[in-house]
Protein backbone atom coordinates (compact mmCIF):
# COMPACT_ATOMS: atom_id res chain seq x y z
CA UNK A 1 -94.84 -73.61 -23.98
CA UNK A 2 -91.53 -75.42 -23.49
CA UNK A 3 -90.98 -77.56 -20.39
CA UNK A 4 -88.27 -77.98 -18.05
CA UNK A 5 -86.67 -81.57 -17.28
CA UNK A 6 -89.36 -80.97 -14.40
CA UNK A 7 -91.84 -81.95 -16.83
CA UNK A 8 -93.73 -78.08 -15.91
CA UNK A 9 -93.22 -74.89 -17.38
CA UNK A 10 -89.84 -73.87 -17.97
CA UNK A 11 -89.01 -70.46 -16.23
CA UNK A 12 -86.52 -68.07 -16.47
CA UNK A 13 -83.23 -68.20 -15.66
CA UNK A 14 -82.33 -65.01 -15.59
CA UNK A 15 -82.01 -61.40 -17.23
CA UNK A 16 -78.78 -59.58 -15.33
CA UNK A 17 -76.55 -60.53 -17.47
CA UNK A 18 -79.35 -61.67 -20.07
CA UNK A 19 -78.66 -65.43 -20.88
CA UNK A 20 -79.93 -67.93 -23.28
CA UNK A 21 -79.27 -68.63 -26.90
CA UNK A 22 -82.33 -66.48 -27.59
CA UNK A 23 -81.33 -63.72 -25.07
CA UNK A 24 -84.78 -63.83 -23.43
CA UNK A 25 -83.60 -64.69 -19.92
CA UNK A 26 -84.68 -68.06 -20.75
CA UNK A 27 -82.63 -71.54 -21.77
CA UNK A 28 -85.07 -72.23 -24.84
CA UNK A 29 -83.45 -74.23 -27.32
CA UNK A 30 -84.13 -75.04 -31.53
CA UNK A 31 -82.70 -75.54 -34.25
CA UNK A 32 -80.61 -72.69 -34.55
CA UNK A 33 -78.70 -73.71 -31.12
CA UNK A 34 -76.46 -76.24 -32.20
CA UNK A 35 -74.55 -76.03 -28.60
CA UNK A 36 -77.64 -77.03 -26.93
CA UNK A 37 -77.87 -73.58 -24.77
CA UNK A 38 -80.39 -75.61 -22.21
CA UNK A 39 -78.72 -76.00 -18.67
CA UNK A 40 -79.82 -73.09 -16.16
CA UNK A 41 -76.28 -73.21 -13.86
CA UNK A 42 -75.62 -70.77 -11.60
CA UNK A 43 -71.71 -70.35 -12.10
CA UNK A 44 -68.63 -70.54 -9.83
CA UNK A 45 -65.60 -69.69 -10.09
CA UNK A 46 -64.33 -72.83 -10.48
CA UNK A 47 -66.91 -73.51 -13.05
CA UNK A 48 -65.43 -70.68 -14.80
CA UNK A 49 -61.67 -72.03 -14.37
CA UNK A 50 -62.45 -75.21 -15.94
CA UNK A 51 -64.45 -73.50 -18.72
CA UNK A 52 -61.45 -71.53 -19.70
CA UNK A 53 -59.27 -73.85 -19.23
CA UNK A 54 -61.33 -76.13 -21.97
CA UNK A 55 -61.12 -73.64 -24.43
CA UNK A 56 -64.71 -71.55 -23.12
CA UNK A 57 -63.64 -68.01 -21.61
CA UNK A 58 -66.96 -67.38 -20.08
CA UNK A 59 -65.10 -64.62 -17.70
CA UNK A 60 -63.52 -62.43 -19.99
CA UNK A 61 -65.58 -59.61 -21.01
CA UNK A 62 -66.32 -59.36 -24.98
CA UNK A 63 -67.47 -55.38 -25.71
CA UNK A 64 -67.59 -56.40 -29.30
CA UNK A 65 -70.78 -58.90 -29.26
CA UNK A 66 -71.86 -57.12 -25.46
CA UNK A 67 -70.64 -59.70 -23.08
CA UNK A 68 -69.70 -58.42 -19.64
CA UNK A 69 -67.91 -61.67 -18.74
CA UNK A 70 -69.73 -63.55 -16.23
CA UNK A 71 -68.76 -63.77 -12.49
CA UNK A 72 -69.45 -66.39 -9.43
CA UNK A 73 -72.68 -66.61 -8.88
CA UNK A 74 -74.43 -65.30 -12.05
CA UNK A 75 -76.69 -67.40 -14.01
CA UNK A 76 -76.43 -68.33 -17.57
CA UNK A 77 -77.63 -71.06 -19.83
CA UNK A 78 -75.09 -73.42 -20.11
CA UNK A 79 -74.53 -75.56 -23.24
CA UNK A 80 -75.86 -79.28 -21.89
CA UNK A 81 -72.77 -81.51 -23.22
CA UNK A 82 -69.85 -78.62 -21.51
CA UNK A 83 -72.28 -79.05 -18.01
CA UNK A 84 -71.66 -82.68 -18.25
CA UNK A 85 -68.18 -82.31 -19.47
CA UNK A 86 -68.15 -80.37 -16.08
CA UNK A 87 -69.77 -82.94 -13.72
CA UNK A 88 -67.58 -85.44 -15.11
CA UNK A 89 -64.68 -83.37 -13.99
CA UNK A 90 -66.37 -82.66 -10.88
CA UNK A 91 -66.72 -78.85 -11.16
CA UNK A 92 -70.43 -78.95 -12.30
CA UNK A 93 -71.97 -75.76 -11.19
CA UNK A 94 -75.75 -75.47 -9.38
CA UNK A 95 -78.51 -76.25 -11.35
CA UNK A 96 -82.04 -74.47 -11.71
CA UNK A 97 -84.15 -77.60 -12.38
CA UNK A 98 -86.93 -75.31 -12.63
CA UNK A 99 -85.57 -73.60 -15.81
CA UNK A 100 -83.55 -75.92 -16.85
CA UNK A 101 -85.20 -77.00 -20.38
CA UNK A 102 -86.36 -80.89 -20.90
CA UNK A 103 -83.70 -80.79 -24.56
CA UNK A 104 -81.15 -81.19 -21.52
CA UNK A 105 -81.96 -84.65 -20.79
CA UNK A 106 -80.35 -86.13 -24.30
CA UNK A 107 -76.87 -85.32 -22.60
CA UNK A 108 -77.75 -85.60 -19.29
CA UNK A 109 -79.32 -88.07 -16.44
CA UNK A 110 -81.70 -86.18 -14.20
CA UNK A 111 -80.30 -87.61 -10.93
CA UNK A 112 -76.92 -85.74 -11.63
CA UNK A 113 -78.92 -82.81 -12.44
CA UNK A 114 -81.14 -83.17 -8.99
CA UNK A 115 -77.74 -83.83 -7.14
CA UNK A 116 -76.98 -79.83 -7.94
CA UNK A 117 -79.93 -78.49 -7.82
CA UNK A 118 -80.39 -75.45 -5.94
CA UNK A 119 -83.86 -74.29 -6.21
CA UNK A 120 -85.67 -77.78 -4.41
């Protein structure tokens, strides 16, 4: 059972679009996910601006691997050191503490994440 940075369960994130490195709705991470997959953000447009912008087009639908291209207000599993590229920016998007996976917590302080939660 992996745990969020909670210290409980981790839940899901969510499944429309399907996110995580896995694709199981979840932000599980291993060894395979070398981008650290583990932040559960729930994305805005500005989000997505600066993502682009840093060389991350997370808006731009890709038919070839099945990516719709995400839009304001979805939620995906962010990589952990591009969410704290973000904050430091200041265009972090909300956090899901609740399924936001404990890896996280290498790259960054759990006070930043608490300061965007949206699910306390």
């Amino acid at each position: 059972m992996a745990a969020n940075v909670l210290g409980t369960e981790l839940e899901e994130c969510g499944l429309d679009p399907v996110t995580g490195f896995y694709r199981d709705g979840c932000c599980n991470t291993g060894a395979g996910d070398v981008g650290v997959h583990t932040v559960c953000a729930v994305v805005t447009e500005e989000f997505l601006e600066f993502s682009k912008r840093a060389g991350n087009d997370l808006s731009t639908p890709n038919p070839g691997i099945g990516f719709s291209g995400l839009q304001d207000g979805d939620p995906w599993c962010l990589c952990a050191p591009r969410w704290q590229e973000a904050f430091e920016a200041g265009f972090a998007p909300g956090v899901r503490l609740l399924a936001t996976h404990l890896a996280t917590l290498e790259w960054v302080r759990l006070a930043d994440l608490e300061a965007h939660a949206i699910d306390q």
